[in-house]
PDB file of N, CA and C in Angstrom:
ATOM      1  N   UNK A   1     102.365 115.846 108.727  1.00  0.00           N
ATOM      2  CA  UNK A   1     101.564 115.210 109.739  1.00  0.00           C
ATOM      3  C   UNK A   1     101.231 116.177 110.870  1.00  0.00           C
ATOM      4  N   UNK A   2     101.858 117.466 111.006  1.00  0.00           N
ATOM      5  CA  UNK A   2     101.813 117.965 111.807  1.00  0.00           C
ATOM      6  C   UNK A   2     100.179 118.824 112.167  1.00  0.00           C
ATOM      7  N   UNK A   3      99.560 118.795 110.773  1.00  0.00           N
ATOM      8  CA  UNK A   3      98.043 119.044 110.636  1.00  0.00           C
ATOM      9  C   UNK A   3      97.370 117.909 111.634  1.00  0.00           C
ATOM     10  N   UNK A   4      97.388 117.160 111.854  1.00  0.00           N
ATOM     11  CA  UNK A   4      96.854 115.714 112.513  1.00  0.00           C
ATOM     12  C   UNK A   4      96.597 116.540 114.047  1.00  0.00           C
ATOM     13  N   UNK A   5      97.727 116.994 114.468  1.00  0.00           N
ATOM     14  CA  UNK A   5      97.736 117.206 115.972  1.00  0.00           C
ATOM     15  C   UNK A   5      96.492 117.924 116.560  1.00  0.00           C
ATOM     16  N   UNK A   6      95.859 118.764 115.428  1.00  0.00           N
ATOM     17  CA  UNK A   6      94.742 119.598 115.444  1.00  0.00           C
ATOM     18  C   UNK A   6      93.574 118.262 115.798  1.00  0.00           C
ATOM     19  N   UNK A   7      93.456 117.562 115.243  1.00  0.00           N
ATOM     20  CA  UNK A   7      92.390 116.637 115.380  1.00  0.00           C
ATOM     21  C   UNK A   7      92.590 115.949 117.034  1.00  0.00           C
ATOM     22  N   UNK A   8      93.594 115.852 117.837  1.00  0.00           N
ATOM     23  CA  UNK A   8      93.860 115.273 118.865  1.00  0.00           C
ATOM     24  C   UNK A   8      93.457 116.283 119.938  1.00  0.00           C
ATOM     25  N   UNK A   9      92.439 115.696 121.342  1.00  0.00           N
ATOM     26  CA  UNK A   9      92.331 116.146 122.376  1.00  0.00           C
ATOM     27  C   UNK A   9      93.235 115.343 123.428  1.00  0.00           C
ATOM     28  N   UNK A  10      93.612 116.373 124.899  1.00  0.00           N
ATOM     29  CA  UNK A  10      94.488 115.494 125.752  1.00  0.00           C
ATOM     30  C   UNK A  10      93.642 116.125 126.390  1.00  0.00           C
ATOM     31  N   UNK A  11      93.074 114.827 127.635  1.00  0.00           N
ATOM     32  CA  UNK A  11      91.805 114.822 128.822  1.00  0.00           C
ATOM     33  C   UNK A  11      92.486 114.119 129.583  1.00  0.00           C
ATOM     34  N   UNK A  12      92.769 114.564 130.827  1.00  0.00           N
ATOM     35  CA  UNK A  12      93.609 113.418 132.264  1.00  0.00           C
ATOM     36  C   UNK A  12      93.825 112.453 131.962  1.00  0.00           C
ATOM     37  N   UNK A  13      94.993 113.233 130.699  1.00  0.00           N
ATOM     38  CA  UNK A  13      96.054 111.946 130.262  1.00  0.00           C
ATOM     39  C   UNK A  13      95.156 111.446 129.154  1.00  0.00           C
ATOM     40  N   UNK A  14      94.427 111.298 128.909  1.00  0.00           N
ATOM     41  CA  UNK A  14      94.020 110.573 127.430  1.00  0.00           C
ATOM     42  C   UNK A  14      93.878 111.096 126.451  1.00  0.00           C
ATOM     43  N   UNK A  15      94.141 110.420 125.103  1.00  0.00           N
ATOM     44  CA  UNK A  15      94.258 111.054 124.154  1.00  0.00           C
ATOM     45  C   UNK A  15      92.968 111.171 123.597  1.00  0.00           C
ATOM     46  N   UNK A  16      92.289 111.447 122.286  1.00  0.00           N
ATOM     47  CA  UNK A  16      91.276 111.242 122.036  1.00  0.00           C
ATOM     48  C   UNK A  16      90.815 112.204 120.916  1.00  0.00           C
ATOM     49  N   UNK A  17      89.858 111.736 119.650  1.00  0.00           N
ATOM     50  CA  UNK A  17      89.791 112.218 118.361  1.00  0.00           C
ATOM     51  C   UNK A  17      89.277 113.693 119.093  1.00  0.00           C
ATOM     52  N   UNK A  18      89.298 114.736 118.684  1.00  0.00           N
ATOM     53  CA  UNK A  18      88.698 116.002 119.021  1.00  0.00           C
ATOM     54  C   UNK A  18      87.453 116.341 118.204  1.00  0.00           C
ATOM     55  N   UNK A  19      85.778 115.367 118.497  1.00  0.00           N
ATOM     56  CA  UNK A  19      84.532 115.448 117.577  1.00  0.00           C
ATOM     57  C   UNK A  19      84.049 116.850 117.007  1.00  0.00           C
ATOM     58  N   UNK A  20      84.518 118.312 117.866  1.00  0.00           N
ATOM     59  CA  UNK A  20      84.449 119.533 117.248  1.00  0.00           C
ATOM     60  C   UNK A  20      85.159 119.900 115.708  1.00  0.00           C
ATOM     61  N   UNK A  21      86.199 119.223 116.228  1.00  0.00           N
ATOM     62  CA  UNK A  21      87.392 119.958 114.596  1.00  0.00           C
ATOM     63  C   UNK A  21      86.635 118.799 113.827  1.00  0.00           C
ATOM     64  N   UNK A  22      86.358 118.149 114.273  1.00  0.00           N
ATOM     65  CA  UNK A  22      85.767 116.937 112.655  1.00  0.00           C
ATOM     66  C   UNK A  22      85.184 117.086 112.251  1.00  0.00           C
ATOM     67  N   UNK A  23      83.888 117.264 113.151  1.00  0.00           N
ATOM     68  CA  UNK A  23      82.745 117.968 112.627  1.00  0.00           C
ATOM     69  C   UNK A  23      82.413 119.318 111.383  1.00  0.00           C
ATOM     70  N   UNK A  24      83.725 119.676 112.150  1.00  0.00           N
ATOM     71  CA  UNK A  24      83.913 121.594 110.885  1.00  0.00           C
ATOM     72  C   UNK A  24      84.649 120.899 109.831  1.00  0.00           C
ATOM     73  N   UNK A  25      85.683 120.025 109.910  1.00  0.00           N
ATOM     74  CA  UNK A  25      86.322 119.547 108.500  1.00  0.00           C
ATOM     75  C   UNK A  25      85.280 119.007 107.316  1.00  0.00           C
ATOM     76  N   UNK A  26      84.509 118.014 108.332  1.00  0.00           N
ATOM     77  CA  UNK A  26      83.842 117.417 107.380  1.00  0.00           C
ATOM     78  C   UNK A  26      82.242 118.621 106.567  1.00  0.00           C
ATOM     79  N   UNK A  27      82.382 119.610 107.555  1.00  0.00           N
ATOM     80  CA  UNK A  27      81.540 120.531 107.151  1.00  0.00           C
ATOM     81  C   UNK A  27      82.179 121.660 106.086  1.00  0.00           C
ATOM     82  N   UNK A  28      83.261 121.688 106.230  1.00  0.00           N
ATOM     83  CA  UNK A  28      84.428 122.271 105.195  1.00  0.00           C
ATOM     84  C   UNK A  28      84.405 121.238 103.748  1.00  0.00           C
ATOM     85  N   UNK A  29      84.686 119.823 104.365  1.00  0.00           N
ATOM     86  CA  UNK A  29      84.432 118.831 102.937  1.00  0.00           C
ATOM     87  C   UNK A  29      82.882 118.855 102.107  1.00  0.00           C
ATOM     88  N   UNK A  30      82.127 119.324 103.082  1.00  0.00           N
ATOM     89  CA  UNK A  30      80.903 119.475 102.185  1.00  0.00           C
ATOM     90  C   UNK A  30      80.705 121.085 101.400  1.00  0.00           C
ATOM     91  N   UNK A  31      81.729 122.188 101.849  1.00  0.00           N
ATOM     92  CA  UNK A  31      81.726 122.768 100.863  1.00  0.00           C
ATOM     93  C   UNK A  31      82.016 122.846  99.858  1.00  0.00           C
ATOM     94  N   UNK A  32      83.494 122.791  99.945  1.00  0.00           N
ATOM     95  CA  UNK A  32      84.367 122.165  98.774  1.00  0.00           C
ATOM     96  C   UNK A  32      83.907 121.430  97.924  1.00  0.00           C
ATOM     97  N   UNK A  33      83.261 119.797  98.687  1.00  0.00           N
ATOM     98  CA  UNK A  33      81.713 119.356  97.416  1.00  0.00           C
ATOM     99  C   UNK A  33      81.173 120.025  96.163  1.00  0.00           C
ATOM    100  N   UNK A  34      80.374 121.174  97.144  1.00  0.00           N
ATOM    101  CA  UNK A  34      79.826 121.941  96.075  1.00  0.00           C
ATOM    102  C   UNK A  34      80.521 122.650  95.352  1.00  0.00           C
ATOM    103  N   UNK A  35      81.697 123.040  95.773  1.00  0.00           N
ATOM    104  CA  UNK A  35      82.135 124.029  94.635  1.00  0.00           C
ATOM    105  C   UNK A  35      82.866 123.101  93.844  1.00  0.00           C
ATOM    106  N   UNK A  36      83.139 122.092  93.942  1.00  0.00           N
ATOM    107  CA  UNK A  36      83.818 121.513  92.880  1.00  0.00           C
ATOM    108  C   UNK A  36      83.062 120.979  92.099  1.00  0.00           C
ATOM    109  N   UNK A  37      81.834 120.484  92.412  1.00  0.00           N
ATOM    110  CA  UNK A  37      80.960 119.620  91.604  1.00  0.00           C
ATOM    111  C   UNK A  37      80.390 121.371  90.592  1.00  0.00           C
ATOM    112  N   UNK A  38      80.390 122.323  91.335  1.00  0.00           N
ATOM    113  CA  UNK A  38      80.077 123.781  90.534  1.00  0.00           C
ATOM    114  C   UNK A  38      81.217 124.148  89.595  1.00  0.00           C
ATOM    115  N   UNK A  39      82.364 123.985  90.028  1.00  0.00           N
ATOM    116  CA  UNK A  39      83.369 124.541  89.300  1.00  0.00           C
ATOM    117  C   UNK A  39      84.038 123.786  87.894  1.00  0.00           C
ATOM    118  N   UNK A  40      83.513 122.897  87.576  1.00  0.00           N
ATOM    119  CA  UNK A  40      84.064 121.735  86.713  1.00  0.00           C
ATOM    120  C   UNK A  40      84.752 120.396  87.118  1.00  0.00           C
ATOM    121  N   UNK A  41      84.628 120.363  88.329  1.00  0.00           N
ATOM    122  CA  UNK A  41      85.501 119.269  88.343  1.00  0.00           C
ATOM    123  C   UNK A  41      86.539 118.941  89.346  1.00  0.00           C
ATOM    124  N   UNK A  42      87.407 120.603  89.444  1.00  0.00           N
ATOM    125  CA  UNK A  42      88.709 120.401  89.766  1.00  0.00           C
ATOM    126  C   UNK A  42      88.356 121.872  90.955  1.00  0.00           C
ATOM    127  N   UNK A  43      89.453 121.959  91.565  1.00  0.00           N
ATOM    128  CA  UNK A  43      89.359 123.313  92.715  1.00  0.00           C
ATOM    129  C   UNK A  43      89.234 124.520  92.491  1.00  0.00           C
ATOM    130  N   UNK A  44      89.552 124.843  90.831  1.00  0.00           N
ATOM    131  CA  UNK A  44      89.309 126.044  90.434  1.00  0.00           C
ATOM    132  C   UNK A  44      89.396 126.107  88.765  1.00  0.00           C
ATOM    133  N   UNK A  45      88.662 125.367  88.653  1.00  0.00           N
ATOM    134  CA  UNK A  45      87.817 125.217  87.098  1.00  0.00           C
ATOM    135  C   UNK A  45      87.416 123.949  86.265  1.00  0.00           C
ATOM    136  N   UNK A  46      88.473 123.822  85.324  1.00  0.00           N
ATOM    137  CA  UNK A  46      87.525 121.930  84.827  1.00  0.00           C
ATOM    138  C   UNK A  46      88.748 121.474  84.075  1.00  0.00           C
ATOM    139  N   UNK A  47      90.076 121.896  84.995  1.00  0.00           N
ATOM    140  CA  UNK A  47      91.772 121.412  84.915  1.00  0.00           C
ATOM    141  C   UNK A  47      92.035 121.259  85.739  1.00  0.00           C
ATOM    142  N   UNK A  48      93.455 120.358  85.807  1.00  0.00           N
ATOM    143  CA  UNK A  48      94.467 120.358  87.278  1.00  0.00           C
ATOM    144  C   UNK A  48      94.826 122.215  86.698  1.00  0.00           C
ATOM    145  N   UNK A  49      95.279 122.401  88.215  1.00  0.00           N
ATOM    146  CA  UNK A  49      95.743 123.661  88.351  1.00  0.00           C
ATOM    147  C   UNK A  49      97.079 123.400  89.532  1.00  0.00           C
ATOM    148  N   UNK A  50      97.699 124.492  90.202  1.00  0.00           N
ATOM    149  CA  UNK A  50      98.489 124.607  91.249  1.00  0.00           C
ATOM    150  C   UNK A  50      96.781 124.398  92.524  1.00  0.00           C
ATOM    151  N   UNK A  51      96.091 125.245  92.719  1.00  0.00           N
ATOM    152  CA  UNK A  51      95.017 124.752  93.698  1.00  0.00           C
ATOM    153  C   UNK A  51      94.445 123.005  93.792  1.00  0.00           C
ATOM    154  N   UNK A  52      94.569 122.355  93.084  1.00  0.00           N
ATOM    155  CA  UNK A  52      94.728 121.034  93.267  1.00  0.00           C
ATOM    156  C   UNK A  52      95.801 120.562  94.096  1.00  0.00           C
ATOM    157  N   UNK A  53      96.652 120.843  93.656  1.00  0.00           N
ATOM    158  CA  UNK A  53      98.131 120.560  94.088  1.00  0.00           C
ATOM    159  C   UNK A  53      98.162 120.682  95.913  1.00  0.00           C
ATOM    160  N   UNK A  54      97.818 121.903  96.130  1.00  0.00           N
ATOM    161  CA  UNK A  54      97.983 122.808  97.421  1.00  0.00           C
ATOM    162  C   UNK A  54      96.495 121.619  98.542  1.00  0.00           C
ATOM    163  N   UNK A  55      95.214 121.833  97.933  1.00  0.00           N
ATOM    164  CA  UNK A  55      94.165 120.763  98.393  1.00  0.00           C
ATOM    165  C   UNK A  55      94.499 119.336  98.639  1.00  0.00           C
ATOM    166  N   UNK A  56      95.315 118.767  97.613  1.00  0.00           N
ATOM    167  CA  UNK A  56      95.733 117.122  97.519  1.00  0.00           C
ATOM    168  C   UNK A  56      96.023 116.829  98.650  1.00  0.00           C
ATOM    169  N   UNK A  57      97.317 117.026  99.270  1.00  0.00           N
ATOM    170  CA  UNK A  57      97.813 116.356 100.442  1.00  0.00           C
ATOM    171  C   UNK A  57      97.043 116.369 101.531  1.00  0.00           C
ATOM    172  N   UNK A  58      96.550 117.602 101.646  1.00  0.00           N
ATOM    173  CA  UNK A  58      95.662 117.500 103.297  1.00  0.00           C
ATOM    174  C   UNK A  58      94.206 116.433 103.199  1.00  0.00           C
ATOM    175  N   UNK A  59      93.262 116.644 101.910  1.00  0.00           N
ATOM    176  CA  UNK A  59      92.484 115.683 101.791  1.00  0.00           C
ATOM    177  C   UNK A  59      93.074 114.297 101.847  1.00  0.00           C
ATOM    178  N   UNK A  60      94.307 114.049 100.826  1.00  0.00           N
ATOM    179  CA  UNK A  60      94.285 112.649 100.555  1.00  0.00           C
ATOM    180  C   UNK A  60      95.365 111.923 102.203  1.00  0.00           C
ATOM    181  N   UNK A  61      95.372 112.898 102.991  1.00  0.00           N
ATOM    182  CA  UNK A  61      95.723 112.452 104.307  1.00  0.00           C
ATOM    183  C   UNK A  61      95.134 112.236 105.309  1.00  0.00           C
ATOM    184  N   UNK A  62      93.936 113.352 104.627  1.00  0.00           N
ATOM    185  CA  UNK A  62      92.054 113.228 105.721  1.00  0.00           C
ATOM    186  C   UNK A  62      91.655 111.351 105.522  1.00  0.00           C
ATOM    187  N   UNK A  63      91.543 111.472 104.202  1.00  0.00           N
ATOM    188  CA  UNK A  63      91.243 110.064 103.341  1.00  0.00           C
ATOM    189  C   UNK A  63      92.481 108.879 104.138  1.00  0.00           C
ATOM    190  N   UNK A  64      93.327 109.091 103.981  1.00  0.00           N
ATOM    191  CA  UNK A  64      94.694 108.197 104.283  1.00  0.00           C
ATOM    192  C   UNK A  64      94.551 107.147 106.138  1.00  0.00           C
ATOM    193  N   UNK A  65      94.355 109.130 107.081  1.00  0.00           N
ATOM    194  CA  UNK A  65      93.866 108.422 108.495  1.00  0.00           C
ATOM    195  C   UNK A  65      92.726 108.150 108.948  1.00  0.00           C
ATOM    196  N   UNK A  66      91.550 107.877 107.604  1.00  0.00           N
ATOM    197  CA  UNK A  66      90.456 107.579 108.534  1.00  0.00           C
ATOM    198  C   UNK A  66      89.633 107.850 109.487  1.00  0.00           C
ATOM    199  N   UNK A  67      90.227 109.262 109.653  1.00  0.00           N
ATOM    200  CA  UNK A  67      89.624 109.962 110.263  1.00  0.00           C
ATOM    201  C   UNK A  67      87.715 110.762 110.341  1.00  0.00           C
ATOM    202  N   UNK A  68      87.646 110.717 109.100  1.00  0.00           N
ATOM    203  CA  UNK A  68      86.372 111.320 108.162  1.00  0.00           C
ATOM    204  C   UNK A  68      86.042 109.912 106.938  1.00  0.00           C
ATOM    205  N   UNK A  69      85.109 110.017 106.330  1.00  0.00           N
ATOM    206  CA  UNK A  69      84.920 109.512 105.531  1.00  0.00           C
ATOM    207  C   UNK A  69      84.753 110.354 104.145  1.00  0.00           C
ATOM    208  N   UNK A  70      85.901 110.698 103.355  1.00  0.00           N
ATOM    209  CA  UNK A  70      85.662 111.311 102.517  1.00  0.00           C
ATOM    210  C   UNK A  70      84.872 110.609 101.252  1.00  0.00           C
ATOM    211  N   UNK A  71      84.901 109.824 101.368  1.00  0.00           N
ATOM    212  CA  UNK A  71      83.787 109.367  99.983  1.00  0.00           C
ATOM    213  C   UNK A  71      82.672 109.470 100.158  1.00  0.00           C
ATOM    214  N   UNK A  72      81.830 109.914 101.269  1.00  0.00           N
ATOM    215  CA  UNK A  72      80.794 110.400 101.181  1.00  0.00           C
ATOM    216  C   UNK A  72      80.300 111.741 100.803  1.00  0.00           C
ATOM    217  N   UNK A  73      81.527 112.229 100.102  1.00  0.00           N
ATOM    218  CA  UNK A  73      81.284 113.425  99.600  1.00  0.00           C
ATOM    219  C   UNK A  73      81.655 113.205  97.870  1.00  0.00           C
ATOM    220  N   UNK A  74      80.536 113.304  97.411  1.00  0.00           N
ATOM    221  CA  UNK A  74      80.808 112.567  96.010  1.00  0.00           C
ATOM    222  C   UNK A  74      81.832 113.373  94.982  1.00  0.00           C
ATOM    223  N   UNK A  75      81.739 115.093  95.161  1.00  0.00           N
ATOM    224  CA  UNK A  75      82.709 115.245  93.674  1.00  0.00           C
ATOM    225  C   UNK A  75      83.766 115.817  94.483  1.00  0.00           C
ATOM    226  N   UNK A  76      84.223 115.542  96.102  1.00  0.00           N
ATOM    227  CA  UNK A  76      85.602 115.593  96.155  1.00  0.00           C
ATOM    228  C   UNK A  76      86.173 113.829  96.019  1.00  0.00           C
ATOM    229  N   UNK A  77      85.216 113.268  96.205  1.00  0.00           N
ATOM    230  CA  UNK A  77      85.696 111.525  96.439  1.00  0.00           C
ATOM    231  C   UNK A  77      86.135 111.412  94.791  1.00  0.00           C
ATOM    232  N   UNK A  78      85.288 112.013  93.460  1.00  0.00           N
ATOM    233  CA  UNK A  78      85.833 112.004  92.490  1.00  0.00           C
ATOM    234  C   UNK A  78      87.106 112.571  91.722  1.00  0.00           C
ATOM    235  N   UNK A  79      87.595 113.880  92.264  1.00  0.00           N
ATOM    236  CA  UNK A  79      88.186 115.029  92.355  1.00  0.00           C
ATOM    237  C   UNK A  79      89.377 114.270  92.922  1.00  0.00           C
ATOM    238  N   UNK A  80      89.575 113.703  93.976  1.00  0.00           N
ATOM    239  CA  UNK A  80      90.322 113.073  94.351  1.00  0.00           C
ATOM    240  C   UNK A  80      90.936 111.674  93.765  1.00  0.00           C
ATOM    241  N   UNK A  81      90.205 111.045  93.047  1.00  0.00           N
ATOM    242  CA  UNK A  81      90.649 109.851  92.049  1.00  0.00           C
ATOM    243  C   UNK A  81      91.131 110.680  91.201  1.00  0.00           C
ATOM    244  N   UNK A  82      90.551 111.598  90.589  1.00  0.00           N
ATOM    245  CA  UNK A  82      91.165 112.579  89.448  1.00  0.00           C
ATOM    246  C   UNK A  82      92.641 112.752  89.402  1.00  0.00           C
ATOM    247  N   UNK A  83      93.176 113.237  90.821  1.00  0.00           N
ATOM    248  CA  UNK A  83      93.899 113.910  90.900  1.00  0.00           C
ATOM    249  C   UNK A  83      95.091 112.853  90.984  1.00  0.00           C
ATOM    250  N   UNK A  84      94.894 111.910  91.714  1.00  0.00           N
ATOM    251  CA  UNK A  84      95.708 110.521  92.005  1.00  0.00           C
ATOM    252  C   UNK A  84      95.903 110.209  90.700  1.00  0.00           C
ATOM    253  N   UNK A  85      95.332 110.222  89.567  1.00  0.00           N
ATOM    254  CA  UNK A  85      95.515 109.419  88.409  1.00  0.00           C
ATOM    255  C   UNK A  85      96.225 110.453  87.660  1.00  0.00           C
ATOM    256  N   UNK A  86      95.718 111.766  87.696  1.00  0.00           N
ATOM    257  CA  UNK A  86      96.352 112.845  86.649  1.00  0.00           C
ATOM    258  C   UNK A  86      97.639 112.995  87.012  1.00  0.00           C
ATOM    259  N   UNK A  87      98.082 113.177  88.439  1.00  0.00           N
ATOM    260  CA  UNK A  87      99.390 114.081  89.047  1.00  0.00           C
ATOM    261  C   UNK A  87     100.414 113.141  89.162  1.00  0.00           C
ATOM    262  N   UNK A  88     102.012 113.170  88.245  1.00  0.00           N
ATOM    263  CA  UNK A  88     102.718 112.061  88.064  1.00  0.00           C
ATOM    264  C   UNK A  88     103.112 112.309  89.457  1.00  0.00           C
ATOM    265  N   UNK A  89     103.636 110.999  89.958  1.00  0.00           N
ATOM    266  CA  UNK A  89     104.327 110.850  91.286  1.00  0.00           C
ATOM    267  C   UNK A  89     103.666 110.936  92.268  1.00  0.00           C
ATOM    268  N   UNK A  90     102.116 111.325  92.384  1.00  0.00           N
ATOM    269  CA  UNK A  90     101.628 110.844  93.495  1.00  0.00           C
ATOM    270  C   UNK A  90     101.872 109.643  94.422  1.00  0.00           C
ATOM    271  N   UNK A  91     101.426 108.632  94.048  1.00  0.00           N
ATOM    272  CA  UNK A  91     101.495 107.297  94.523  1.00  0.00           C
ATOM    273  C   UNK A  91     102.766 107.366  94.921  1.00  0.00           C
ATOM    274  N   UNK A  92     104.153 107.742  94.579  1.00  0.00           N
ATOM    275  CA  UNK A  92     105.113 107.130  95.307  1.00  0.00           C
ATOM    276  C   UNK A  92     105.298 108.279  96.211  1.00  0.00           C
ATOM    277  N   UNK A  93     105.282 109.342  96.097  1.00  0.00           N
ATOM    278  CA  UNK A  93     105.148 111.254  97.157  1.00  0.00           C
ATOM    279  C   UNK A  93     104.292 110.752  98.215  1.00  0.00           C
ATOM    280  N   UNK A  94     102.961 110.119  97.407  1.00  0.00           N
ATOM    281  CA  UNK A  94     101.741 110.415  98.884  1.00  0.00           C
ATOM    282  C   UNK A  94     101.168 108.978  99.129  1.00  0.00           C
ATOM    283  N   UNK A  95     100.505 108.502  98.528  1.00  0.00           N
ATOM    284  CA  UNK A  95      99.776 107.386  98.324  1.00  0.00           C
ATOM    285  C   UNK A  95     101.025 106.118  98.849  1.00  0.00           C
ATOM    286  N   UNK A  96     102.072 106.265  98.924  1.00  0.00           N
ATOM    287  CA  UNK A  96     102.885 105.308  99.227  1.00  0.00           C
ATOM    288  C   UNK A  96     103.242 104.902 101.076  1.00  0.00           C
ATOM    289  N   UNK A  97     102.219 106.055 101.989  1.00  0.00           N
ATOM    290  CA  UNK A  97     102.719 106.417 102.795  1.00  0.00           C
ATOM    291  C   UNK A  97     101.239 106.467 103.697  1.00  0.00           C
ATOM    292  N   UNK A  98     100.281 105.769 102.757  1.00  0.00           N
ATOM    293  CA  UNK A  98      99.104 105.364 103.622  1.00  0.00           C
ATOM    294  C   UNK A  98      99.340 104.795 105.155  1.00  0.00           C
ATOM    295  N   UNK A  99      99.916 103.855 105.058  1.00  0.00           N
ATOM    296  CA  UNK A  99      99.951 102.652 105.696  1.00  0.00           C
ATOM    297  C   UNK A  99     100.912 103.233 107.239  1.00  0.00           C
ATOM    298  N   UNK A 100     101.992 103.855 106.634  1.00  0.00           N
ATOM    299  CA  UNK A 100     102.218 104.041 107.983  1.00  0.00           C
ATOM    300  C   UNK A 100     101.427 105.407 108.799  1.00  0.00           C
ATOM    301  N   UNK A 101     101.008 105.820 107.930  1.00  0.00           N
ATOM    302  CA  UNK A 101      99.997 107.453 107.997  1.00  0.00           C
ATOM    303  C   UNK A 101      99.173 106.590 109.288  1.00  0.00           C
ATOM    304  N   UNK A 102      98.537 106.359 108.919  1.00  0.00           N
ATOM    305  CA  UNK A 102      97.192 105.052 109.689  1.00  0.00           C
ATOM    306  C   UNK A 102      98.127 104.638 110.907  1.00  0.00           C
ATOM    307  N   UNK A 103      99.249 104.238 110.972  1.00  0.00           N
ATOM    308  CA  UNK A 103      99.793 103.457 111.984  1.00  0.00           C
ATOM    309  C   UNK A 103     100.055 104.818 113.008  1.00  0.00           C
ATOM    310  N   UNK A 104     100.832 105.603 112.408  1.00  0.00           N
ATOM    311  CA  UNK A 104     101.375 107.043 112.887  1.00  0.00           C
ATOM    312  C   UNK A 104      99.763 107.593 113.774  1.00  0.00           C
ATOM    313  N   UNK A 105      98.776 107.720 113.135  1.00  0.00           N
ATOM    314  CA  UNK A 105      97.669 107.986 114.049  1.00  0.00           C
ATOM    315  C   UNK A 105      96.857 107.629 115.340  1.00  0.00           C
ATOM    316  N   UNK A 106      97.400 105.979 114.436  1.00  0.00           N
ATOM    317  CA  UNK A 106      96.215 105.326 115.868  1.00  0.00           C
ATOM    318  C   UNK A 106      97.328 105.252 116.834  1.00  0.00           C
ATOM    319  N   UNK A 107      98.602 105.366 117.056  1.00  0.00           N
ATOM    320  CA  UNK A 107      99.933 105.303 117.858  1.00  0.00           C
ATOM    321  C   UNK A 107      99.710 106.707 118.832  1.00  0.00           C
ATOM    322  N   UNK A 108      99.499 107.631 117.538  1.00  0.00           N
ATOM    323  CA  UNK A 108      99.059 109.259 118.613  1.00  0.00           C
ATOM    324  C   UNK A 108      98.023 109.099 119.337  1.00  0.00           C
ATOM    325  N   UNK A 109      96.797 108.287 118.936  1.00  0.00           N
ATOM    326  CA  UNK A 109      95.945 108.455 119.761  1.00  0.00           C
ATOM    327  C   UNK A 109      96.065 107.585 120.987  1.00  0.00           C
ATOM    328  N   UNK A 110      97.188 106.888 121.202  1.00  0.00           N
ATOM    329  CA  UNK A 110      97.382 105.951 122.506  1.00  0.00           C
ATOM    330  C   UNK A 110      96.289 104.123 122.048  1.00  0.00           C
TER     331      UNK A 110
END
């Protein structure tokens, strides 16, 4: 979670999403887009690899706080079901931990 803190501005005392870093993430998510929808599929060819692995958590935590809307990026929004369904133990590692992810955020942001 400690990636999150990057997204937070503090202004006389208030907290507040930081619209610069989002802006570049979600401009980062539209690269990644392309290269995955270029690359086969996956982060570095048309398999899970270890580069899936390393990508998963920070997207599916981008995805998790709501922060961005990653499904508007179509072959990581796919890439990302991919990976949830292929990689055993997701759901109980990551996906299990939505809920307080979401709570944990909007709490940081006051």
């Amino acid at each position: 979670m400690q990636f999150l803190y990057s997204f937070l501005t503090v202004e006389d005392g208030k907290k507040s999403v930081n619209e610069t870093v989002l802006s570049k993430l979600d401009e980062a998510l539209g690269i990644l887009d392309i290269y995955i929808g270029k690359s086969g599929g996956y982060a570095a060819g048309n398999r899970l690899t270890i580069a899936d692995f390393a990508l998963l958590v920070s997207i599916a935590c981008i995805e998790m706080v709501q922060l961005l809307d990653v499904s508007k990026h179509e072959h990581v929004r796919e890439w990302l079901s991919k990976c949830k369904a292929e990689m055993d133990g997701y759901e109980e590692l990551i996906g299990s931990k939505a809920a307080s992810l979401r709570e944990w955020t909007k709490n940081a942001l006051g």
